[in-house]
PDB file of N, CA and C in Angstrom:
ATOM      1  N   UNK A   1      48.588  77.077 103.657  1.00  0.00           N
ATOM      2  CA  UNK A   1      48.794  76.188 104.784  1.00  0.00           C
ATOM      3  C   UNK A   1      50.297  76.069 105.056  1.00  0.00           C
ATOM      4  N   UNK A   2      50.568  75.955 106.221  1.00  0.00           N
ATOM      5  CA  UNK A   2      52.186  76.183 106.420  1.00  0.00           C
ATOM      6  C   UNK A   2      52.573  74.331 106.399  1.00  0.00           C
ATOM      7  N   UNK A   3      53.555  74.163 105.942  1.00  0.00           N
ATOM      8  CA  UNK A   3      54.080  72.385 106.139  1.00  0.00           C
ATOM      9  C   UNK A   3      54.156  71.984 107.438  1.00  0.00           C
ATOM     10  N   UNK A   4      53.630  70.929 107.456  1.00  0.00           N
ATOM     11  CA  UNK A   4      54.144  70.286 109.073  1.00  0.00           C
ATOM     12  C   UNK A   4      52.589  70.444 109.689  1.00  0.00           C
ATOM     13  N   UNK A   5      51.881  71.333 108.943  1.00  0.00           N
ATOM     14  CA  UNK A   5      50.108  70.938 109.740  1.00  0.00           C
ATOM     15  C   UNK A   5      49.037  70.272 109.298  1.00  0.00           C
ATOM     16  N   UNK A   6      47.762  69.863 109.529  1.00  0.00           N
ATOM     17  CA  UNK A   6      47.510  69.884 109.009  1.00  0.00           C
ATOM     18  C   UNK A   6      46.094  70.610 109.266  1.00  0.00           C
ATOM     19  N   UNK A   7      44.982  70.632 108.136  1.00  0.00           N
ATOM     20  CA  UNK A   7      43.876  71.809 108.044  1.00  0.00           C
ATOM     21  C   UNK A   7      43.474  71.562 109.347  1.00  0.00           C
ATOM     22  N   UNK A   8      43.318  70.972 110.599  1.00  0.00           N
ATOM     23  CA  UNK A   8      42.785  70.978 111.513  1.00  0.00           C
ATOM     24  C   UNK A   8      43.595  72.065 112.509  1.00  0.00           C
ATOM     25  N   UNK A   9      44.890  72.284 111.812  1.00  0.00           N
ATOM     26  CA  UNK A   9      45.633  73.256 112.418  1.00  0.00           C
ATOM     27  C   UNK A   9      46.661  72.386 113.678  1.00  0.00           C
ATOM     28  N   UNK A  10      47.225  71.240 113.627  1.00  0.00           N
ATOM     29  CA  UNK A  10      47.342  70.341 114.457  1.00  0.00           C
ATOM     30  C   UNK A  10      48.463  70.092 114.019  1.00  0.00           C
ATOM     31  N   UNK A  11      49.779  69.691 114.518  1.00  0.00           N
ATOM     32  CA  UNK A  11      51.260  68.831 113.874  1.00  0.00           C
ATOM     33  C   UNK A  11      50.607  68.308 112.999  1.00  0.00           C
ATOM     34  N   UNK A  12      51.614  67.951 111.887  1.00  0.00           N
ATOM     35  CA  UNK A  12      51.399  66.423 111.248  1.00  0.00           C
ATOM     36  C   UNK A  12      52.171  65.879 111.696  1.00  0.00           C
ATOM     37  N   UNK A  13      53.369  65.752 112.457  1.00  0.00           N
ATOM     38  CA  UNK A  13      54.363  65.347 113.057  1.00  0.00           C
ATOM     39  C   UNK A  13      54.390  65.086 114.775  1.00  0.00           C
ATOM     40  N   UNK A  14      54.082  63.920 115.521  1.00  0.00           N
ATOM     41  CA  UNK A  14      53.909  64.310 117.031  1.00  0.00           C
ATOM     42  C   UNK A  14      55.620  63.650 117.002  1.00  0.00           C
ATOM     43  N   UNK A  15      56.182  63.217 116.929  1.00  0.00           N
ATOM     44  CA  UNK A  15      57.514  62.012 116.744  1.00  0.00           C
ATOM     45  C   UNK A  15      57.887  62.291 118.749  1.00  0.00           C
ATOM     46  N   UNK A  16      58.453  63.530 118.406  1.00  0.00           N
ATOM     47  CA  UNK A  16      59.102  63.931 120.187  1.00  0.00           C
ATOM     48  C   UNK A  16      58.073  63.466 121.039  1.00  0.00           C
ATOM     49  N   UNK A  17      56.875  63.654 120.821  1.00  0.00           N
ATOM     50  CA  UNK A  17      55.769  63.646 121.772  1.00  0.00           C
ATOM     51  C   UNK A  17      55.585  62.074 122.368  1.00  0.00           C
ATOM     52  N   UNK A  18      56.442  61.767 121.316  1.00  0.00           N
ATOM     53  CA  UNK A  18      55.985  59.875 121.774  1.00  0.00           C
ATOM     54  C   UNK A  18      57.459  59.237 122.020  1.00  0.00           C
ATOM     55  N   UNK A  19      58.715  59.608 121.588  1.00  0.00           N
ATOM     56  CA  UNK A  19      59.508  58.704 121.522  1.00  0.00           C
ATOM     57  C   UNK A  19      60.709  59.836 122.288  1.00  0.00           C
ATOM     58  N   UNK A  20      60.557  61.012 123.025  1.00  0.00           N
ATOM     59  CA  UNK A  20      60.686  61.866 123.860  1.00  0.00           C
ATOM     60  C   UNK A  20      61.640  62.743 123.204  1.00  0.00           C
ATOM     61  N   UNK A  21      62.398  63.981 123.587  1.00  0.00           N
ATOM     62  CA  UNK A  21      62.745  65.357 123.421  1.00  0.00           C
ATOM     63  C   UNK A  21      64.344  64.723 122.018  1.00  0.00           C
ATOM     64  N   UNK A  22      64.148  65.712 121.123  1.00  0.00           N
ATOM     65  CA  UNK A  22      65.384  64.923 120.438  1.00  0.00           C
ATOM     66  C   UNK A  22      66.765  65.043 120.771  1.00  0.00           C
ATOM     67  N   UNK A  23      67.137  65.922 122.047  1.00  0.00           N
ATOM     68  CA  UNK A  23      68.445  66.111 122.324  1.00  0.00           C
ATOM     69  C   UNK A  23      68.575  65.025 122.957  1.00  0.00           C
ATOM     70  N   UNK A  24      67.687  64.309 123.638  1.00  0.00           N
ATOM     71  CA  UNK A  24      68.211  63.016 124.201  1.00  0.00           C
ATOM     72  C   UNK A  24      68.086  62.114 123.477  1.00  0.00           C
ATOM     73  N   UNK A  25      67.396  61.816 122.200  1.00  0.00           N
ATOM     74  CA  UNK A  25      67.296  60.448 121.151  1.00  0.00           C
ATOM     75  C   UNK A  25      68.340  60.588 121.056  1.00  0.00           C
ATOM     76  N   UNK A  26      69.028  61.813 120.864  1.00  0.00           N
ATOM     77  CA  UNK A  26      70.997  61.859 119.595  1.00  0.00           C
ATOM     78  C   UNK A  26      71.655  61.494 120.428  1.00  0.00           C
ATOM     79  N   UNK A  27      71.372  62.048 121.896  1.00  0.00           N
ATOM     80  CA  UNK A  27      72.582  61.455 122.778  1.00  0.00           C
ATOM     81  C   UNK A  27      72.523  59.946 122.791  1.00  0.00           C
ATOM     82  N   UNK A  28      71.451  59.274 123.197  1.00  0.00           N
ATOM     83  CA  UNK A  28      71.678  58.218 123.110  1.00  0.00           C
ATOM     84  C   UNK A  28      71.711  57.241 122.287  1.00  0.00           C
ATOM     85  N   UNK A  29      71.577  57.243 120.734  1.00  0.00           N
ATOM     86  CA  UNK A  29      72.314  56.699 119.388  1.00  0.00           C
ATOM     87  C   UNK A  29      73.399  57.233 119.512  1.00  0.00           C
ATOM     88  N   UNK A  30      73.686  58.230 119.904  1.00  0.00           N
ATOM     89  CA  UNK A  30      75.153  58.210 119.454  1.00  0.00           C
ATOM     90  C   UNK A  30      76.098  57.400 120.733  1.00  0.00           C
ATOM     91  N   UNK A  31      76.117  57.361 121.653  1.00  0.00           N
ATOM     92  CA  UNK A  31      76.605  56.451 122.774  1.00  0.00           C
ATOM     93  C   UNK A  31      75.283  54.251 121.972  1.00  0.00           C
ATOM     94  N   UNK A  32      74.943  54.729 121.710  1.00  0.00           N
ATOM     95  CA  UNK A  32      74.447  53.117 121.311  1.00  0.00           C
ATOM     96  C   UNK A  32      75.206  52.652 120.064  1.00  0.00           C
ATOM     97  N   UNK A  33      75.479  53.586 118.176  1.00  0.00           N
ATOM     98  CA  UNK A  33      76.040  53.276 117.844  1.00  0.00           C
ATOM     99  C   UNK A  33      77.462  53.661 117.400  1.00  0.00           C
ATOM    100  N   UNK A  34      78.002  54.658 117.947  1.00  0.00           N
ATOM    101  CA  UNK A  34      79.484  54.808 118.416  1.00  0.00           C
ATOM    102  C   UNK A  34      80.393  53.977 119.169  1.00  0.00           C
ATOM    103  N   UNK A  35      79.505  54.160 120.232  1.00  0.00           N
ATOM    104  CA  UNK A  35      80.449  52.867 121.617  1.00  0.00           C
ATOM    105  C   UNK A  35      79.865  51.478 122.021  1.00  0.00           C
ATOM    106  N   UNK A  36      78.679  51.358 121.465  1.00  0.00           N
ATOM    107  CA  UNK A  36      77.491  50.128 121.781  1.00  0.00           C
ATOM    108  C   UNK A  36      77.270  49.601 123.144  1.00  0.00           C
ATOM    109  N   UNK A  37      77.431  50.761 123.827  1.00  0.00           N
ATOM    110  CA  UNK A  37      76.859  50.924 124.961  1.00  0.00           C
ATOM    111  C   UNK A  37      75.357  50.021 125.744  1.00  0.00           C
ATOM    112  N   UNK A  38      75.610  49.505 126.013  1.00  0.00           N
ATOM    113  CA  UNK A  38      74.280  49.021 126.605  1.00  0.00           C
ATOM    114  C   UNK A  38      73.264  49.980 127.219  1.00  0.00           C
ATOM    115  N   UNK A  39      72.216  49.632 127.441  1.00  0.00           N
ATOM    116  CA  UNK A  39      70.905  50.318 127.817  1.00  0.00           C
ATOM    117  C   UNK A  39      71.188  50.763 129.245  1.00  0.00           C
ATOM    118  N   UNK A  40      71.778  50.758 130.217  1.00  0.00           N
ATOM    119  CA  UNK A  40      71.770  51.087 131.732  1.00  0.00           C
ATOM    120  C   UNK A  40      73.007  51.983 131.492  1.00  0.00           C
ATOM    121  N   UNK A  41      73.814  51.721 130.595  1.00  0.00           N
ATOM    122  CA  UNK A  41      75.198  52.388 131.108  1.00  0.00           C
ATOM    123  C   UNK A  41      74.875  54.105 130.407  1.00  0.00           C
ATOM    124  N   UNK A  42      74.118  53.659 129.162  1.00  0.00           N
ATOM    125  CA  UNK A  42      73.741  55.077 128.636  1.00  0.00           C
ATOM    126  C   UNK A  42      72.501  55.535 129.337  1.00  0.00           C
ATOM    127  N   UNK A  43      71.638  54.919 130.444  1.00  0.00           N
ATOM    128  CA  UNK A  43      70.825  55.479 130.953  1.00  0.00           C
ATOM    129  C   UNK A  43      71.724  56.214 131.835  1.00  0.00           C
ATOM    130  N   UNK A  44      72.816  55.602 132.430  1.00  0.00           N
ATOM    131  CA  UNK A  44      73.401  56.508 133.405  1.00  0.00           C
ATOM    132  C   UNK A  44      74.153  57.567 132.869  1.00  0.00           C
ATOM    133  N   UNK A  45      74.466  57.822 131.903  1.00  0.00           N
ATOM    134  CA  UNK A  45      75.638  58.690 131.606  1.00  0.00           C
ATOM    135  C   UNK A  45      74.263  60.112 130.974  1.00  0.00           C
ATOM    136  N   UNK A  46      72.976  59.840 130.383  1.00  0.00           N
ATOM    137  CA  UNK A  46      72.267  60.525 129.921  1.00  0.00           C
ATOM    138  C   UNK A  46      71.640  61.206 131.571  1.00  0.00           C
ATOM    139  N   UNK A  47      71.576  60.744 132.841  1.00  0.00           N
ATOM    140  CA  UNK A  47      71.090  61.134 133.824  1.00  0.00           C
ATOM    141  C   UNK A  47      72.111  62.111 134.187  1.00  0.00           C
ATOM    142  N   UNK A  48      73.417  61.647 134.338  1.00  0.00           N
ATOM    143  CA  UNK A  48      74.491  62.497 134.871  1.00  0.00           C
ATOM    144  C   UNK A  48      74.726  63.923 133.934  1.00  0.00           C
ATOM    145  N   UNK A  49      74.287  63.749 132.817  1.00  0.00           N
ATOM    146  CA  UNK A  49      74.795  64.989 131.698  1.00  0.00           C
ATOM    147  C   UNK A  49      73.319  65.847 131.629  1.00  0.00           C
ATOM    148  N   UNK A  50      71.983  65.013 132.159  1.00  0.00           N
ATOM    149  CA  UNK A  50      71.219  66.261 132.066  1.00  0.00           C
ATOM    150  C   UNK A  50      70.432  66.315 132.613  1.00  0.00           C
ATOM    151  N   UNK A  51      70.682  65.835 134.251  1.00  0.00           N
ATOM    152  CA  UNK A  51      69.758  66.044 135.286  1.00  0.00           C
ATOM    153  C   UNK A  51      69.753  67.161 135.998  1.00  0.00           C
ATOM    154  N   UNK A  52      71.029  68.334 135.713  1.00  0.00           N
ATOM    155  CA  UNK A  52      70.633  69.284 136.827  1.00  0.00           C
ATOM    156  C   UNK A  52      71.196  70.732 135.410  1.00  0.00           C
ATOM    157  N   UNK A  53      70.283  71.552 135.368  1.00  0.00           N
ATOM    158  CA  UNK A  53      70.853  72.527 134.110  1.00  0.00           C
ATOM    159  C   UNK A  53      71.719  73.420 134.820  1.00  0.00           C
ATOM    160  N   UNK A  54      71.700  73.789 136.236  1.00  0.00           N
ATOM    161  CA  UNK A  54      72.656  74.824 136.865  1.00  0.00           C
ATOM    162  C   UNK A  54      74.099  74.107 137.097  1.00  0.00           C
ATOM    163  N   UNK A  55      74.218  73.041 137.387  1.00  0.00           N
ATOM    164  CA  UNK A  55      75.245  72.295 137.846  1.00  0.00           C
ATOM    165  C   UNK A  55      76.182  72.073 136.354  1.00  0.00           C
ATOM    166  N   UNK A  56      75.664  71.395 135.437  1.00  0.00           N
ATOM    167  CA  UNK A  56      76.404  71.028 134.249  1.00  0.00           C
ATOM    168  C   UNK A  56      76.924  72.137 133.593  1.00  0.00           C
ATOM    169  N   UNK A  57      78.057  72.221 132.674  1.00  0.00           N
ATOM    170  CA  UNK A  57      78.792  73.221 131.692  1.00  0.00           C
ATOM    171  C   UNK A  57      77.771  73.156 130.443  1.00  0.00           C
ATOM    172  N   UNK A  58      77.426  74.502 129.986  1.00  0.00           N
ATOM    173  CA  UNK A  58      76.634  74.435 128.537  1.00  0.00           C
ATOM    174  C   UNK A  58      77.426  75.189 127.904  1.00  0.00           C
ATOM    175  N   UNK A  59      77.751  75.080 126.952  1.00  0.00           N
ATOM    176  CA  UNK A  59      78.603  75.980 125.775  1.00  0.00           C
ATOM    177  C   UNK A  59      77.736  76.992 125.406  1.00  0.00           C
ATOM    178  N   UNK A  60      78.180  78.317 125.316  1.00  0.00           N
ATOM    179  CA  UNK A  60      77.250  79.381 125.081  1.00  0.00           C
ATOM    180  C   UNK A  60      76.118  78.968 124.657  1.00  0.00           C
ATOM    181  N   UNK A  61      75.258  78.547 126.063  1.00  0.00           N
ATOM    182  CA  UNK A  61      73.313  78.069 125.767  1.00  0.00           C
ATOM    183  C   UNK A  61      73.142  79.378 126.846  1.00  0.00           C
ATOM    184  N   UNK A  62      71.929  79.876 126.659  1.00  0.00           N
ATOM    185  CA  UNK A  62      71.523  80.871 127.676  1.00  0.00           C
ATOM    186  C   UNK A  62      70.574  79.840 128.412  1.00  0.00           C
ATOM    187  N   UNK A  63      70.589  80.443 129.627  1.00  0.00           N
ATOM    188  CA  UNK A  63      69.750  79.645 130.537  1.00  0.00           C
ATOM    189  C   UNK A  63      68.369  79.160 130.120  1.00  0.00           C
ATOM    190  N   UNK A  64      68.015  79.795 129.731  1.00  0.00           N
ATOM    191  CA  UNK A  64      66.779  79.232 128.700  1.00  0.00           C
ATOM    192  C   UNK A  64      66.543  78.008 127.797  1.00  0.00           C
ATOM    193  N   UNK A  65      67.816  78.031 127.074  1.00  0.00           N
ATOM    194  CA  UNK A  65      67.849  76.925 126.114  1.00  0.00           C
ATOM    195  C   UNK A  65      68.675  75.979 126.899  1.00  0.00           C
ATOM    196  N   UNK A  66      68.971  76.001 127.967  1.00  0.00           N
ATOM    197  CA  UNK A  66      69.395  74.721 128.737  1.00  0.00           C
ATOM    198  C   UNK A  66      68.033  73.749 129.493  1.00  0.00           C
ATOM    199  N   UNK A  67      68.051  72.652 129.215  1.00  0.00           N
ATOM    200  CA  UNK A  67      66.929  71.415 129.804  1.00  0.00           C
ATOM    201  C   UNK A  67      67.596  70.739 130.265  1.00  0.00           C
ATOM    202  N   UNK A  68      66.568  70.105 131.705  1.00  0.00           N
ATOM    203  CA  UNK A  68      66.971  69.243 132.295  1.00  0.00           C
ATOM    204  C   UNK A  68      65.688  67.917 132.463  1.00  0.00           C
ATOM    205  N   UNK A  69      66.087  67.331 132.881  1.00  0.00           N
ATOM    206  CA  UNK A  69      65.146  65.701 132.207  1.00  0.00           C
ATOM    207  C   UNK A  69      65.772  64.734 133.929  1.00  0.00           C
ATOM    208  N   UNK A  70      64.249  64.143 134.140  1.00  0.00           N
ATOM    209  CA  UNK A  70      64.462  63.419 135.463  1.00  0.00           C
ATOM    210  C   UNK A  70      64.372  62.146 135.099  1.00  0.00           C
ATOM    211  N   UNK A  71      64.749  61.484 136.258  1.00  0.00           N
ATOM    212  CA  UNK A  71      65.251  59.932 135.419  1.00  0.00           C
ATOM    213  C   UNK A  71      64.160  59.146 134.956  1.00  0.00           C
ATOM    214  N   UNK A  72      62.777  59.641 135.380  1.00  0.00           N
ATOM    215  CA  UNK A  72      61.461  58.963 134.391  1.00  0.00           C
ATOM    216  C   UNK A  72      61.463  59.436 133.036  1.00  0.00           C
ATOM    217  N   UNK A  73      61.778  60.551 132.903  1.00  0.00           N
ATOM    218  CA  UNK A  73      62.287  60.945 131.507  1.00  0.00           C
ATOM    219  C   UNK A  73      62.928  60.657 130.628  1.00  0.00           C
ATOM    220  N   UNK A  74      64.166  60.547 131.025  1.00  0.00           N
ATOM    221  CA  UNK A  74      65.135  59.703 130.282  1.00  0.00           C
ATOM    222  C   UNK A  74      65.135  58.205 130.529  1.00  0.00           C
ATOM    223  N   UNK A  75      64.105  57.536 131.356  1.00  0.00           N
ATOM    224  CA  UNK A  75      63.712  56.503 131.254  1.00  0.00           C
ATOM    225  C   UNK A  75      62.574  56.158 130.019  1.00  0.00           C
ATOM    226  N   UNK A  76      62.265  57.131 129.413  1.00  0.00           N
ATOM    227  CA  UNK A  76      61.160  56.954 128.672  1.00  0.00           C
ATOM    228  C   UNK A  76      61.836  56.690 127.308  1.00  0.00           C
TER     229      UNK A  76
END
C-alpha cells in the first residue's frame, strides 16, 4: 500500500480540499504572522499576486506550474 491512502484507494489526507490550495495558506500566514496583517489587506494583496498567471512575474515556473485563483477562491 503506498502512504497517504487508504485500502479504499482514496487520500488519507483531503487538508487542500477543504482549507484550499497550499501556495495560498503560506502566502497568507506568512503576511498574517510576519506583518499581522489583517484579513482584507491580505485578501487584497493575495488577489493582486495571483489573479492573472500571464500578467504577474514567475521565477523560472513554466506556464504550467503557474495558478491563478479568483477572488471566491482566495476568499475561501
Amino acid at each position: 500500500m503506498i502512504p497517504g491512502k487508504t485500502a479504499s484507494d482514496q487520500p488519507a489526507q483531503r487538508t487542500e480540499a477543504i482549507i484550499g490550495p497550499y501556495e495560498l495558506q503560506d502566502f497568507n500566514l506568512y503576511y498574517t504572522t510576519r506583518f499581522g496583517y489583517l484579513p482584507e489587506k491580505i485578501a487584497f494583496l493575495t488577489y493582486c499576486s495571483w489573479h492573472d498567471r500571464i500578467q504577474n512575474r514567475w521565477p523560472s515556473k513554466s506556464e504550467h506550474g503557474r495558478h491563478q485563483y479568483t477572488i471566491g477562491e482566495t476568499k475561501h
